[in-house]
PDB file of N, CA and C in Angstrom:
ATOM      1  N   UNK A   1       0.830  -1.190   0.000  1.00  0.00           N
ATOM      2  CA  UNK A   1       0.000   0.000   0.000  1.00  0.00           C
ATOM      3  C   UNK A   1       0.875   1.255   0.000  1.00  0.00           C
ATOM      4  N   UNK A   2       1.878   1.175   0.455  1.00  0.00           N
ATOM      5  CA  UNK A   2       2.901   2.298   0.964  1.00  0.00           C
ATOM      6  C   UNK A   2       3.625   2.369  -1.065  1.00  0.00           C
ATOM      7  N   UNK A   3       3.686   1.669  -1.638  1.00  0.00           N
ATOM      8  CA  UNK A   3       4.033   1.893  -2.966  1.00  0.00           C
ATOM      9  C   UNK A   3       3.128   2.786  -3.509  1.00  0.00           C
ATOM     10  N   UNK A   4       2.192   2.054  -3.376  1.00  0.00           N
ATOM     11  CA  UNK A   4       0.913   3.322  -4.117  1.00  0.00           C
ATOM     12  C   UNK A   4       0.746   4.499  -3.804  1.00  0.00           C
ATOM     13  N   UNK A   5       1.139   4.807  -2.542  1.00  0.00           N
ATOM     14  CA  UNK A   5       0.840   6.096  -2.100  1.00  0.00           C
ATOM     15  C   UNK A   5       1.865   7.329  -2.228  1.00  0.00           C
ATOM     16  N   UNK A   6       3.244   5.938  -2.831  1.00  0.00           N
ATOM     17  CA  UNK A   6       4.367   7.297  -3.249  1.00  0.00           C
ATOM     18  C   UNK A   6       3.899   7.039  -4.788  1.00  0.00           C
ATOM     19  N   UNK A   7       3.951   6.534  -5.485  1.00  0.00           N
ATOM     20  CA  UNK A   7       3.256   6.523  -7.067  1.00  0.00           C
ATOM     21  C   UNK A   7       1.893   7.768  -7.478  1.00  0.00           C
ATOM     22  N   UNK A   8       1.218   7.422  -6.597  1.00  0.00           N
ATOM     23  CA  UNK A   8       0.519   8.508  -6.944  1.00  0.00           C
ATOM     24  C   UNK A   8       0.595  10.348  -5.990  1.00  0.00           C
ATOM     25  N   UNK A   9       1.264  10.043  -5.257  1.00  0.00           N
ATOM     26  CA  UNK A   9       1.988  11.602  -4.838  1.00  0.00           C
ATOM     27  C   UNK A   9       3.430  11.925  -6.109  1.00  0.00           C
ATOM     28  N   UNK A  10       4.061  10.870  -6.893  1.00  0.00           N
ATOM     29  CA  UNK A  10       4.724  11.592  -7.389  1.00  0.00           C
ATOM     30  C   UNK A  10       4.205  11.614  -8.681  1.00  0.00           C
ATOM     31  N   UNK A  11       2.710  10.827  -9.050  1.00  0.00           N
ATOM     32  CA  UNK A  11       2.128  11.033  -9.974  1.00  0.00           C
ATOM     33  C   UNK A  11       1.506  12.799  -9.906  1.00  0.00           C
ATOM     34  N   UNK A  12       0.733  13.054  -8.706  1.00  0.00           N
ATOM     35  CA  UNK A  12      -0.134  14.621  -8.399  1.00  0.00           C
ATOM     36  C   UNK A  12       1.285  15.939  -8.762  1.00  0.00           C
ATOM     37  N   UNK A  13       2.185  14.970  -8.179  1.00  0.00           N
ATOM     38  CA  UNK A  13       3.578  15.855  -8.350  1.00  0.00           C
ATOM     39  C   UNK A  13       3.823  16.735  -9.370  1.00  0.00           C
ATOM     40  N   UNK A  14       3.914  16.199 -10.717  1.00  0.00           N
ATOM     41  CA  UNK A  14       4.323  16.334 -11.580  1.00  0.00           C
ATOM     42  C   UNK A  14       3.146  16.984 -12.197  1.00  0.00           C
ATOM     43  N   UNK A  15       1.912  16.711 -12.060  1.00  0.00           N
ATOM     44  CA  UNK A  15       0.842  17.393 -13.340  1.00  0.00           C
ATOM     45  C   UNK A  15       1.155  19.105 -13.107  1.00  0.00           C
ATOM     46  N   UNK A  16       0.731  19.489 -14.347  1.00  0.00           N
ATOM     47  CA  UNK A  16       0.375  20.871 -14.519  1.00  0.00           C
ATOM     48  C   UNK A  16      -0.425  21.780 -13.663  1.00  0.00           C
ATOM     49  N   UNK A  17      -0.100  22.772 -13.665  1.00  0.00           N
ATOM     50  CA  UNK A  17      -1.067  23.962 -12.420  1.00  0.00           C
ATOM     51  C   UNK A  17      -2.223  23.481 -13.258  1.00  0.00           C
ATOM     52  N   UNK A  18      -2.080  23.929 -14.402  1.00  0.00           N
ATOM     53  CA  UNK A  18      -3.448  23.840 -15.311  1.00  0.00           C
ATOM     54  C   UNK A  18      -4.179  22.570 -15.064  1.00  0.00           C
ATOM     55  N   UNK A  19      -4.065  21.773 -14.885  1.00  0.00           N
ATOM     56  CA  UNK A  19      -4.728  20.481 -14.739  1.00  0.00           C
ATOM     57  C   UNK A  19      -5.686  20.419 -13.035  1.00  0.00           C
ATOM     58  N   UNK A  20      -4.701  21.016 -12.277  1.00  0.00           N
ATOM     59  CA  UNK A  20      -5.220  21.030 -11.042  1.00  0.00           C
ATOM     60  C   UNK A  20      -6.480  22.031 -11.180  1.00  0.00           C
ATOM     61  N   UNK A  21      -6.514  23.249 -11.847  1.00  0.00           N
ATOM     62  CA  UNK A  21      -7.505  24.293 -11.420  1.00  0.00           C
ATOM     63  C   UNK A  21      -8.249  23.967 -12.208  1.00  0.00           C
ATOM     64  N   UNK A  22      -8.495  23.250 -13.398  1.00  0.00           N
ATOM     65  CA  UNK A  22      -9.566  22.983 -14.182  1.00  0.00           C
ATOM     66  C   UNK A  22     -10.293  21.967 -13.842  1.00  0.00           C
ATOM     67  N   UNK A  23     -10.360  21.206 -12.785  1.00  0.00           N
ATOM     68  CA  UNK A  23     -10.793  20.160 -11.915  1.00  0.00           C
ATOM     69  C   UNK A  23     -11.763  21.181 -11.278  1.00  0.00           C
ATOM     70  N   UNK A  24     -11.601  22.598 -10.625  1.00  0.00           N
ATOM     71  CA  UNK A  24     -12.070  23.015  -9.795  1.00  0.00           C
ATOM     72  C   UNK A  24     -12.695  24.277  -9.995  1.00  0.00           C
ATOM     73  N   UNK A  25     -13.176  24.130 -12.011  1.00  0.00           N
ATOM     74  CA  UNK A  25     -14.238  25.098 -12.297  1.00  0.00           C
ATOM     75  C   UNK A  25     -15.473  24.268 -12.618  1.00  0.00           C
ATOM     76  N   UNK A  26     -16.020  25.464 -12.192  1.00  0.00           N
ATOM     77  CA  UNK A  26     -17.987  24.965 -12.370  1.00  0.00           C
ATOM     78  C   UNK A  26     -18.392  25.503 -13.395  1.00  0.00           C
ATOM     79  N   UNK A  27     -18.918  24.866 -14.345  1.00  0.00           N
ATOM     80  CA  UNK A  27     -19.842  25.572 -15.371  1.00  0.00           C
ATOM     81  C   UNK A  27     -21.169  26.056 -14.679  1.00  0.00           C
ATOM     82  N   UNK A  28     -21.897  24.880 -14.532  1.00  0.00           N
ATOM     83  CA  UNK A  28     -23.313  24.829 -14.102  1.00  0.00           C
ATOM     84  C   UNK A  28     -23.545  24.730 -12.593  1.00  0.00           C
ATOM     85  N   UNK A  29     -24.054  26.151 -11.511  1.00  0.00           N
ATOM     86  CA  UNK A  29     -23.900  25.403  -9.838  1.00  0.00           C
ATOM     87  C   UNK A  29     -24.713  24.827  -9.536  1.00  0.00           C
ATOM     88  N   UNK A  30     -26.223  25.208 -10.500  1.00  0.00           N
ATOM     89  CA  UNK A  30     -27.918  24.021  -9.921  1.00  0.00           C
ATOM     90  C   UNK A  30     -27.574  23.043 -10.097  1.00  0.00           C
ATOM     91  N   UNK A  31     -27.172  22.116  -8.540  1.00  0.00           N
ATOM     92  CA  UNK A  31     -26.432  20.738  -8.906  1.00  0.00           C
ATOM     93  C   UNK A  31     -28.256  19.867  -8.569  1.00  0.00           C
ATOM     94  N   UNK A  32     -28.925  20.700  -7.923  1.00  0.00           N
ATOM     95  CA  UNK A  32     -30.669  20.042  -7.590  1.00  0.00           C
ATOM     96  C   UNK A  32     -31.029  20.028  -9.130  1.00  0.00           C
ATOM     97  N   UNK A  33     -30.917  21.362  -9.924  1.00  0.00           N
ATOM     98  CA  UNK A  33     -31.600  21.172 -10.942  1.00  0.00           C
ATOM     99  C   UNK A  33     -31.008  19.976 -12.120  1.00  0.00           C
ATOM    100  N   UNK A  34     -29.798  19.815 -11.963  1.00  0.00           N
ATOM    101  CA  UNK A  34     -29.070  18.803 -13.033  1.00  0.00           C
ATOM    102  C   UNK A  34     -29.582  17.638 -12.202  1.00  0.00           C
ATOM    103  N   UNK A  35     -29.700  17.607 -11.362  1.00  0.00           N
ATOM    104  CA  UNK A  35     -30.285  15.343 -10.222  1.00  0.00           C
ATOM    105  C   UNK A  35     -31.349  15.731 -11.070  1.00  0.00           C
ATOM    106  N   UNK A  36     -32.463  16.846 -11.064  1.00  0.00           N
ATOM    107  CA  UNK A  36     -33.949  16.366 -11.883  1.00  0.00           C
ATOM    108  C   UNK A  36     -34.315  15.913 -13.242  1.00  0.00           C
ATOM    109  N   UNK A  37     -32.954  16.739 -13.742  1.00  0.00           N
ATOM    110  CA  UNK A  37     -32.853  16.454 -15.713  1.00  0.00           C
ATOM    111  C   UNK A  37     -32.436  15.176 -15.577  1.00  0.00           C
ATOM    112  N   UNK A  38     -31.278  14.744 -15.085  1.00  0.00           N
ATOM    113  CA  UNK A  38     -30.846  13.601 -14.533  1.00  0.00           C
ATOM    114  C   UNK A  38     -31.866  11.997 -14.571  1.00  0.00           C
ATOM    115  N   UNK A  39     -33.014  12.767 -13.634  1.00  0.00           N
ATOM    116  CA  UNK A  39     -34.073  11.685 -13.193  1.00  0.00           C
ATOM    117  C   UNK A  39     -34.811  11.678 -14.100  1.00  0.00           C
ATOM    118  N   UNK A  40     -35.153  12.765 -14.768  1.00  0.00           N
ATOM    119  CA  UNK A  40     -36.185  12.815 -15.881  1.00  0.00           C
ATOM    120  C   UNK A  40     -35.552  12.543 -16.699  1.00  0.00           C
ATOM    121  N   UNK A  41     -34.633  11.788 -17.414  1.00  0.00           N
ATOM    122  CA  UNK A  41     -34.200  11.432 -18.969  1.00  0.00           C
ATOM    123  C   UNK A  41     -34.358   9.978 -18.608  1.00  0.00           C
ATOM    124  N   UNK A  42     -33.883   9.537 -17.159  1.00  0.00           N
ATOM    125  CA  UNK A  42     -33.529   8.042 -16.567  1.00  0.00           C
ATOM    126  C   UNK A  42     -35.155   7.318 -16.629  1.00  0.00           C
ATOM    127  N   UNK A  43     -36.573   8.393 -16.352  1.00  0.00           N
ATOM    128  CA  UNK A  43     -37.595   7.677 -16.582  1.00  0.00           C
ATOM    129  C   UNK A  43     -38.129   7.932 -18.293  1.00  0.00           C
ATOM    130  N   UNK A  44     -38.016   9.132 -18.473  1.00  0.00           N
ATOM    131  CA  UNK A  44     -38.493   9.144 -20.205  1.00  0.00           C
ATOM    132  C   UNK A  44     -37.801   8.251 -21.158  1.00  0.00           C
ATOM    133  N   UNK A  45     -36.607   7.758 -20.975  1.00  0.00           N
ATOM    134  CA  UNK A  45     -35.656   6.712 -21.772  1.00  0.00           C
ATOM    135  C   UNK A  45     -36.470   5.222 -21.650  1.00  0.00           C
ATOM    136  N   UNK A  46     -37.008   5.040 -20.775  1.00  0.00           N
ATOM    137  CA  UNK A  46     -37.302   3.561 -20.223  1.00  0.00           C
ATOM    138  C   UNK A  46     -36.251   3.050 -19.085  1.00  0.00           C
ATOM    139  N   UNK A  47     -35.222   3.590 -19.134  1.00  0.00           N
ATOM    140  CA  UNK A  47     -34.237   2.811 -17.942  1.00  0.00           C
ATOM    141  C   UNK A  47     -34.690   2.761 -16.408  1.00  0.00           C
ATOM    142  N   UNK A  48     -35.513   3.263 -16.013  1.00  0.00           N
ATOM    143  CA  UNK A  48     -36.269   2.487 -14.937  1.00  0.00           C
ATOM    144  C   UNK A  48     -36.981   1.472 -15.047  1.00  0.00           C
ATOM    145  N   UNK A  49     -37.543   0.719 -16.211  1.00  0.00           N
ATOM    146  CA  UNK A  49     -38.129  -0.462 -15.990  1.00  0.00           C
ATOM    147  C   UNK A  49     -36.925  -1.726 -16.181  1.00  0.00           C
ATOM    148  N   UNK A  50     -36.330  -1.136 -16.861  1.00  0.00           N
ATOM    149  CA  UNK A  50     -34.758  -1.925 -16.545  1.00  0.00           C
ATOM    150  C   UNK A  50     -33.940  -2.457 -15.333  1.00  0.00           C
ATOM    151  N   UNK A  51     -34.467  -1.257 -14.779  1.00  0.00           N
ATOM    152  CA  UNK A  51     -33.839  -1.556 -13.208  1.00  0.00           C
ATOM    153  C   UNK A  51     -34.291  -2.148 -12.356  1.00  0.00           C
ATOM    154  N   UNK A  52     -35.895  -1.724 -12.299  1.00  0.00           N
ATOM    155  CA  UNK A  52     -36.723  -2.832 -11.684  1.00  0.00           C
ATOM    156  C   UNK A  52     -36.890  -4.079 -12.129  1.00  0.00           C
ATOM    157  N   UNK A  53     -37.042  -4.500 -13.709  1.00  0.00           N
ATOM    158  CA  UNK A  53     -36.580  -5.932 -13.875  1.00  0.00           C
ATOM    159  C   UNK A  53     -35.685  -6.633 -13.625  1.00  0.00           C
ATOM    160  N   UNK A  54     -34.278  -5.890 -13.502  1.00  0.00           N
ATOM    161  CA  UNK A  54     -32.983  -6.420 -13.360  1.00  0.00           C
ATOM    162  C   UNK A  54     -33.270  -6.714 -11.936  1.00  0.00           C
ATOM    163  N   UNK A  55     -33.829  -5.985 -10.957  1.00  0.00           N
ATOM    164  CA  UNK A  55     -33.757  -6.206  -9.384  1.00  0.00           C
ATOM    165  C   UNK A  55     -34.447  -7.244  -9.069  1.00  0.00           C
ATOM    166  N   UNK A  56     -35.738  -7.406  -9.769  1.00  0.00           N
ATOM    167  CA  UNK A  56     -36.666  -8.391  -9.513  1.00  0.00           C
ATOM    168  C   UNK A  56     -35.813  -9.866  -9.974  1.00  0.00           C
ATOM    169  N   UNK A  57     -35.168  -9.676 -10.934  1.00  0.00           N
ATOM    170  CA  UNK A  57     -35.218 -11.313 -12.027  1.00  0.00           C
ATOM    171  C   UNK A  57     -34.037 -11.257 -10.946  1.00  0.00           C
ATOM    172  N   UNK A  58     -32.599 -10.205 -10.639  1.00  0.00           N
ATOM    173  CA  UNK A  58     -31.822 -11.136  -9.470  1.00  0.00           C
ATOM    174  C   UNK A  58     -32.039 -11.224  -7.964  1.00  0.00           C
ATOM    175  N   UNK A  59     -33.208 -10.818  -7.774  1.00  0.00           N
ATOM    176  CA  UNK A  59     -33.959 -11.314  -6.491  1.00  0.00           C
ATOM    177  C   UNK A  59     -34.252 -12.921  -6.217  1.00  0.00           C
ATOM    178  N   UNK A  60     -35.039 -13.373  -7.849  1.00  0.00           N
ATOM    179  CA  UNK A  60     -35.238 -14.907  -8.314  1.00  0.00           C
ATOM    180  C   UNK A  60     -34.014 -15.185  -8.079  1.00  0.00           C
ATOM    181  N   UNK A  61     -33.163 -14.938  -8.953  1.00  0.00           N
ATOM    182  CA  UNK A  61     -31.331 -15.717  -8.865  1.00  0.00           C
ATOM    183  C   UNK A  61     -30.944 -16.431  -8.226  1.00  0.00           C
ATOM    184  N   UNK A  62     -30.984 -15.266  -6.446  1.00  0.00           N
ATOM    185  CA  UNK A  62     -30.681 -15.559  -5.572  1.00  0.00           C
ATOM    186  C   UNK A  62     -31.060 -16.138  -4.688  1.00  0.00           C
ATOM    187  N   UNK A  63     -32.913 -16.114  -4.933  1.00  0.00           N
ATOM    188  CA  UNK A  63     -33.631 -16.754  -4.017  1.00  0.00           C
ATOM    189  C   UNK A  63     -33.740 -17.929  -4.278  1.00  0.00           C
ATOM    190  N   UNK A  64     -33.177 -18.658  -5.459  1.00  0.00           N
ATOM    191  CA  UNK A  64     -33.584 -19.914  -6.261  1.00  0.00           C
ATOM    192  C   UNK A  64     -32.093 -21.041  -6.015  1.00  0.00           C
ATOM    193  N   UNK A  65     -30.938 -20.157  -5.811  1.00  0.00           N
ATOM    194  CA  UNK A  65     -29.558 -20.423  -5.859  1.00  0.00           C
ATOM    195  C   UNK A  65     -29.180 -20.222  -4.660  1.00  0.00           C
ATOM    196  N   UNK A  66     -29.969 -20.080  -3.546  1.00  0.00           N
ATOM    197  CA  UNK A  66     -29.436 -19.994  -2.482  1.00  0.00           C
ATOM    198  C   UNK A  66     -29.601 -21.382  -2.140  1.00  0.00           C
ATOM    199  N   UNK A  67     -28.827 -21.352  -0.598  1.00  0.00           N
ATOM    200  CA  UNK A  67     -28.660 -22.924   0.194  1.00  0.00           C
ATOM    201  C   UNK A  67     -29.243 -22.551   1.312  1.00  0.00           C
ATOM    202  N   UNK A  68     -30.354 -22.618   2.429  1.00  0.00           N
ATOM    203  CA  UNK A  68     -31.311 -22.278   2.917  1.00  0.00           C
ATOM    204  C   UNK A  68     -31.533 -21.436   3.476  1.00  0.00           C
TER     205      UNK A  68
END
């Protein structure tokens, strides 16, 4: 673990100022209003019935593949 932690300090080391401060501009600050566009594309797409099928069918999976 102690490898990784000099690898990536002498990885942060080396990047550009520029790299660091462009991490830490905001275009857009309504971070409430982007979760709602967010939620509303996730149900107008269909990908919520996706999710609930996927949850349901590995609910079966597990309930079928379990050992008691």
């Amino acid at each position: 673990m102690n490898y990784l932690n000099d690898a990536i300090s002498q990885l942060v080391w080396h990047l550009p100022v520029n790299a660091i401060t462009f991490a830490q501009s905001v275009s857009d600050p309504d971070l409430l209003g982007q979760m709602q566009k967010s939620w509303n594309h996730f149900v107008l797409t269909g990908q919520i019935w996706a999710l609930f099928i996927g949850v349901v069918i590995g609910y079966m999976l597990r309930t079928l593949t379990s050992f008691g």
